[in-house]
PDB file of N, CA and C in Angstrom:
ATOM      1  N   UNK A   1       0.817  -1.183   0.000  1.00  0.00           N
ATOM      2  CA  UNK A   1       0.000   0.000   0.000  1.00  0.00           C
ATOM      3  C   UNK A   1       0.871   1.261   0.000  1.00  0.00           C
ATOM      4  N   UNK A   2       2.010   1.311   0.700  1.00  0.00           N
ATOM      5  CA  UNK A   2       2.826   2.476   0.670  1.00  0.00           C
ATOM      6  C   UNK A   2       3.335   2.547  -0.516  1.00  0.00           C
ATOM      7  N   UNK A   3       3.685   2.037  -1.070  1.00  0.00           N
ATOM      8  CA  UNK A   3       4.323   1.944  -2.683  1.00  0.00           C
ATOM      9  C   UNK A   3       3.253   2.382  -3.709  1.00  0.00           C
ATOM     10  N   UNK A   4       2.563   2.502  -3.186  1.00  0.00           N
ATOM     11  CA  UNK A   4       1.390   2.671  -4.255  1.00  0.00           C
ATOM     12  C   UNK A   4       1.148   4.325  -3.842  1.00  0.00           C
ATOM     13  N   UNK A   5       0.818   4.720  -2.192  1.00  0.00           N
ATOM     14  CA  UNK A   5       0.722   6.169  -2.350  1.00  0.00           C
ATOM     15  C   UNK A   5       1.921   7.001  -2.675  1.00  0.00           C
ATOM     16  N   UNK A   6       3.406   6.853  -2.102  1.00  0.00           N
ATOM     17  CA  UNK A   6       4.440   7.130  -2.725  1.00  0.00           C
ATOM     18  C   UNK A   6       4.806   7.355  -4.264  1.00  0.00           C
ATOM     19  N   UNK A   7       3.586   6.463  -4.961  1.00  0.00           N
ATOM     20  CA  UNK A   7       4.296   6.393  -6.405  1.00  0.00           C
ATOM     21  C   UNK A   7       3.461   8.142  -6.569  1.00  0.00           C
ATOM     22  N   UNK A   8       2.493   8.348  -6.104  1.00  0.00           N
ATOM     23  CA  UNK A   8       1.757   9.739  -6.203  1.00  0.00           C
ATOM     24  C   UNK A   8       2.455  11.060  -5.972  1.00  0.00           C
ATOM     25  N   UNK A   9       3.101  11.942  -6.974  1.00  0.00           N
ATOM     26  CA  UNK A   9       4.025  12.781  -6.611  1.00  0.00           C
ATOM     27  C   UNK A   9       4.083  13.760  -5.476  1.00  0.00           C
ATOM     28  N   UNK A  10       2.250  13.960  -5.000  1.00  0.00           N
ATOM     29  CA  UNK A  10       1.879  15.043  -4.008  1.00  0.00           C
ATOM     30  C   UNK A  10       1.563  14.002  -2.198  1.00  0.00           C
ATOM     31  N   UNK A  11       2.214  12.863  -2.532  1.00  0.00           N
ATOM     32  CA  UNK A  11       2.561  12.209  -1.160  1.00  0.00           C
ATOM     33  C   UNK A  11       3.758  12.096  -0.761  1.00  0.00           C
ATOM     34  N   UNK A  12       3.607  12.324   0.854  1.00  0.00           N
ATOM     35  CA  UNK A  12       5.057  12.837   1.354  1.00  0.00           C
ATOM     36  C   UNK A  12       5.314  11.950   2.572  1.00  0.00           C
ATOM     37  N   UNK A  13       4.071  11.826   2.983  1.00  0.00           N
ATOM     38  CA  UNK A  13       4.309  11.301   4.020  1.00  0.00           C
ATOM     39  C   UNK A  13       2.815  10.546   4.399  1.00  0.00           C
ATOM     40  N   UNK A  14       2.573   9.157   5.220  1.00  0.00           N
ATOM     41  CA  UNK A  14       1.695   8.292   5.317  1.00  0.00           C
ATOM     42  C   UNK A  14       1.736   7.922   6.781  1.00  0.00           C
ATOM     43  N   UNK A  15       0.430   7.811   7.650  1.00  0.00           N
ATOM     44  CA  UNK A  15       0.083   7.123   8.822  1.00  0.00           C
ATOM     45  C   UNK A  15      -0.635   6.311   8.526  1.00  0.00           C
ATOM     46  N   UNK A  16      -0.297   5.438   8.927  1.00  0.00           N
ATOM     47  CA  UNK A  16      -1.079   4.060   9.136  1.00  0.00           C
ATOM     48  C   UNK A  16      -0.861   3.327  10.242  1.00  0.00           C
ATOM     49  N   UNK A  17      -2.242   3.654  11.355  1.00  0.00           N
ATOM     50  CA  UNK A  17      -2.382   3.194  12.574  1.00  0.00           C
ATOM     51  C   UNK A  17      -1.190   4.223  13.303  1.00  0.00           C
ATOM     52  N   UNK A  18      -0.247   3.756  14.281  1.00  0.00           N
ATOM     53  CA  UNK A  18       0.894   4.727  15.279  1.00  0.00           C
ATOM     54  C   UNK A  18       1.593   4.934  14.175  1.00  0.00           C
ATOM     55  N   UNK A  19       1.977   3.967  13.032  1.00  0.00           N
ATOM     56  CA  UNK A  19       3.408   4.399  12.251  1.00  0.00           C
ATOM     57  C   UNK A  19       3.179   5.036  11.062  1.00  0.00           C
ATOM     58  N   UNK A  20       4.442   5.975  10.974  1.00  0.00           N
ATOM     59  CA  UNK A  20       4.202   7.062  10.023  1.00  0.00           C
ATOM     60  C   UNK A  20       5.455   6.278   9.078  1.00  0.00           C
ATOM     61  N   UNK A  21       4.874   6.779   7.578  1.00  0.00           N
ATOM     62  CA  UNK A  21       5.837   6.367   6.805  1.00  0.00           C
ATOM     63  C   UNK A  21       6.532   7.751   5.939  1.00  0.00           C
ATOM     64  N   UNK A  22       7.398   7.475   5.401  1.00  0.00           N
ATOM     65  CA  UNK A  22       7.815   8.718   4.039  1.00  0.00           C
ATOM     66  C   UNK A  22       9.118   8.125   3.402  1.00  0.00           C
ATOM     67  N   UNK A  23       8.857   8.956   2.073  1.00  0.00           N
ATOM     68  CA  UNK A  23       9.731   8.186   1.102  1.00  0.00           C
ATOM     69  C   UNK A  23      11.440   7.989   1.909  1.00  0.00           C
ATOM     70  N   UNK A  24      12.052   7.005   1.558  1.00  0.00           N
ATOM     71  CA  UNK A  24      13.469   7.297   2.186  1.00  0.00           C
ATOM     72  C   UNK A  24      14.875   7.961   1.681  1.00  0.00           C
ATOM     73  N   UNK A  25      15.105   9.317   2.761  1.00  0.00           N
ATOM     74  CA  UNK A  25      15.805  10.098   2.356  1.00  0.00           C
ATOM     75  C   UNK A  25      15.640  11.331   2.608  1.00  0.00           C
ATOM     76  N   UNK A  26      13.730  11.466   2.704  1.00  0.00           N
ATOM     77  CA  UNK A  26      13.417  12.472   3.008  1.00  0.00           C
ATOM     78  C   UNK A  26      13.001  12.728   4.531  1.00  0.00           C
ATOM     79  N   UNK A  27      13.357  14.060   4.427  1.00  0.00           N
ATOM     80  CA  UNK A  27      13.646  14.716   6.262  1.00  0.00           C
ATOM     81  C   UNK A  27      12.185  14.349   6.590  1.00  0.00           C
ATOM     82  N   UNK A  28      11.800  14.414   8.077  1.00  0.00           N
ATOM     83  CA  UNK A  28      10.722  14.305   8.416  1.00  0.00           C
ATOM     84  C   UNK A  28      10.004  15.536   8.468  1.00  0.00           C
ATOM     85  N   UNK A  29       8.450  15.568   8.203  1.00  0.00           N
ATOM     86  CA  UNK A  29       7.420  16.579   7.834  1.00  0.00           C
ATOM     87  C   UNK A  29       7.565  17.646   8.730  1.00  0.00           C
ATOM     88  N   UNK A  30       7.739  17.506   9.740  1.00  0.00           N
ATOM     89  CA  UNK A  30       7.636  18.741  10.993  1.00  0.00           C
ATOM     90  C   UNK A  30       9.320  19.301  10.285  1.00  0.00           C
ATOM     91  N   UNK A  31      10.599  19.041  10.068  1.00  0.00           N
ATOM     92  CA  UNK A  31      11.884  19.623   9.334  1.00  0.00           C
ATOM     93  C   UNK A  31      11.375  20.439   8.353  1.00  0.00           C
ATOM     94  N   UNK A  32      10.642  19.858   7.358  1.00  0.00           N
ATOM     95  CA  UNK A  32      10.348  20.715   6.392  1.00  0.00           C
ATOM     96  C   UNK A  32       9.385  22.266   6.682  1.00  0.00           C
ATOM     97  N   UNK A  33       8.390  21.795   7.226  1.00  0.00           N
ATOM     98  CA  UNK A  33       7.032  22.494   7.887  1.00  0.00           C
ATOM     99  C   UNK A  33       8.038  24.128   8.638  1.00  0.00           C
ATOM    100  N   UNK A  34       9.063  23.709   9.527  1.00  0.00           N
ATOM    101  CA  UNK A  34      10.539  24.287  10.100  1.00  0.00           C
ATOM    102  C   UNK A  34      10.401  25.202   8.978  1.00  0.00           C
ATOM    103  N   UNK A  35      11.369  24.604   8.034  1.00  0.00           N
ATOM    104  CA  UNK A  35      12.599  25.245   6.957  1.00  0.00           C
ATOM    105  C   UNK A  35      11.324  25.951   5.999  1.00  0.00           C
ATOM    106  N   UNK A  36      11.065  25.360   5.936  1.00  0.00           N
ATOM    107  CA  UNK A  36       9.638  26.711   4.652  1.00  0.00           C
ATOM    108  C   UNK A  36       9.272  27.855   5.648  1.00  0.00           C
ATOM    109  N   UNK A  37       8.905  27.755   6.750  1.00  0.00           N
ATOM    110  CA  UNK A  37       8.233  29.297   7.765  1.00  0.00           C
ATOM    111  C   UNK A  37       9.784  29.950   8.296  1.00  0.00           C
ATOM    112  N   UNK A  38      11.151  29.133   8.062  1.00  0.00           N
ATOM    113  CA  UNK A  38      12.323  29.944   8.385  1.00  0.00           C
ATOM    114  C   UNK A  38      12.614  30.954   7.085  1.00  0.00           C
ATOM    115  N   UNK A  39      12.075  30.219   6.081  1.00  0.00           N
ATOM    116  CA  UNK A  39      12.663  30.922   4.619  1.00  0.00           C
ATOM    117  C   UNK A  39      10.806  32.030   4.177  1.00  0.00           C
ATOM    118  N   UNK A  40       9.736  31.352   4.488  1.00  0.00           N
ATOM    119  CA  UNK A  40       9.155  32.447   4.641  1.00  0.00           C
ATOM    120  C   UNK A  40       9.376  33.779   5.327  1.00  0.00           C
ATOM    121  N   UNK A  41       9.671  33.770   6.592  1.00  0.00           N
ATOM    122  CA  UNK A  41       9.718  34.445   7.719  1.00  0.00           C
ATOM    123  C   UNK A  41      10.796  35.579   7.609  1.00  0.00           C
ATOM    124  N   UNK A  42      11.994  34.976   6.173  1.00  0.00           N
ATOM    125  CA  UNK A  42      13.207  35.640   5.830  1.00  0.00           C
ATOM    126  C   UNK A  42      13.146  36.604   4.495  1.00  0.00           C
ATOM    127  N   UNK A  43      12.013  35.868   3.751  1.00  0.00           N
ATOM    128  CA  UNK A  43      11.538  36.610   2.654  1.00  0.00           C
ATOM    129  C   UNK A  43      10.680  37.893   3.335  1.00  0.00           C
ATOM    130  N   UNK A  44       9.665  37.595   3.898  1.00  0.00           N
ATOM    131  CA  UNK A  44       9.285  38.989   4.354  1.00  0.00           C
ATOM    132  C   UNK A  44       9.712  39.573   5.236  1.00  0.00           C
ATOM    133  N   UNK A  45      10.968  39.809   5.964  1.00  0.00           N
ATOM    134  CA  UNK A  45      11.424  40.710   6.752  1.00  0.00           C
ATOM    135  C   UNK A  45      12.084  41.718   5.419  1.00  0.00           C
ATOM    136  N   UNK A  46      12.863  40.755   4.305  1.00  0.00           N
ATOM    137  CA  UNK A  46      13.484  41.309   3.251  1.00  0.00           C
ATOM    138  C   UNK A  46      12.682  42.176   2.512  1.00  0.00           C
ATOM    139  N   UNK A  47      11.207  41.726   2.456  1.00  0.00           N
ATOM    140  CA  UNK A  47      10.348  42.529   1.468  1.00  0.00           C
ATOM    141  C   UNK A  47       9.730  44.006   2.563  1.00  0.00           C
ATOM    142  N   UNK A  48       9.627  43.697   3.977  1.00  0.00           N
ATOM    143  CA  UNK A  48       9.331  44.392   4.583  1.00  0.00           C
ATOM    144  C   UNK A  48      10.674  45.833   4.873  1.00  0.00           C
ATOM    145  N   UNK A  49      11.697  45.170   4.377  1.00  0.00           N
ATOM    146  CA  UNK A  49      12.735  46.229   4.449  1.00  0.00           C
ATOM    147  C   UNK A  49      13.129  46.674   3.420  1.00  0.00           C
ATOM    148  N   UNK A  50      12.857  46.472   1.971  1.00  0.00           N
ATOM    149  CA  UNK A  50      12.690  46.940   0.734  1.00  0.00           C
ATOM    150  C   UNK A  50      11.295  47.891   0.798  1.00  0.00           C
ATOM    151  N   UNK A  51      10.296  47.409   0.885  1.00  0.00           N
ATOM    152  CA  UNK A  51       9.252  48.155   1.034  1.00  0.00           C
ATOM    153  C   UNK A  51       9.393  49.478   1.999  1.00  0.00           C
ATOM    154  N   UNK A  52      10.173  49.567   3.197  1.00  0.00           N
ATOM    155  CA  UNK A  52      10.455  50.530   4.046  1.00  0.00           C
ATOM    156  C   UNK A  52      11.047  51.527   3.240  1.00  0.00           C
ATOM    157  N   UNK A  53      12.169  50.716   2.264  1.00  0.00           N
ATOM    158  CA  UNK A  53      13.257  51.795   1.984  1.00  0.00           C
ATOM    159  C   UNK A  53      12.543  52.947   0.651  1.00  0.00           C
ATOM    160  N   UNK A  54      11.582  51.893   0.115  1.00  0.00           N
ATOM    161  CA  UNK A  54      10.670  52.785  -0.706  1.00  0.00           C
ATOM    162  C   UNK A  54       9.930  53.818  -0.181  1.00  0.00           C
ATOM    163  N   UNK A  55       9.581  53.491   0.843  1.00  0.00           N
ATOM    164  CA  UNK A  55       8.419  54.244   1.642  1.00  0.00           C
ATOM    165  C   UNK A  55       8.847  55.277   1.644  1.00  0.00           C
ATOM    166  N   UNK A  56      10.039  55.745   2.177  1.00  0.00           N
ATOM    167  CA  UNK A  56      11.272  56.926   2.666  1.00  0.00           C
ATOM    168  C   UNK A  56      11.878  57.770   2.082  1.00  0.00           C
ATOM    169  N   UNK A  57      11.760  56.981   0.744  1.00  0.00           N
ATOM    170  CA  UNK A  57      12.309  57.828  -0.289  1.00  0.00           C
ATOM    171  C   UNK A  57      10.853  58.522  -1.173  1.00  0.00           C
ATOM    172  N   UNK A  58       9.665  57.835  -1.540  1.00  0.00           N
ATOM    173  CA  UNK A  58       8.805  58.516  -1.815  1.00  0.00           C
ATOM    174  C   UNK A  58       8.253  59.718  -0.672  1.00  0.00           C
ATOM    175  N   UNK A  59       8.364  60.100  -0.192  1.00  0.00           N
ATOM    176  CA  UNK A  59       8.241  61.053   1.092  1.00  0.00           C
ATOM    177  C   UNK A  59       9.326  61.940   0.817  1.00  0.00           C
TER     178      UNK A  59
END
């Protein structure tokens, strides 16, 4: 059964019953879930400080 949702490109990760499965190699879901809101969180401070520097100069 795991081989079969795995073969599905938008599966990452599988529970079945306590055990969780995911393809092997890949970090576990809560790592990723991490690293996307660290690199969100980095994009908009950047856009929020580009946007400032506009602000300052139109004024």
């Amino acid at each position: 059964m795991t081989d079969f949702v795995f073969s599905q490109p938008e599966a990452y990760e599988v529970k079945i019953g306590d055990r969780v499965y995911r393809r092997p190699g890949d970090p576990p879901l809560e790592e990723v879930i991490e690293m996307l809101q660290k690199e969100k969180a980095k994009e908009d401070s950047l856009d929020a400080t580009v946007s400032g520097a506009h602000g300052r100069d139109e004024l």
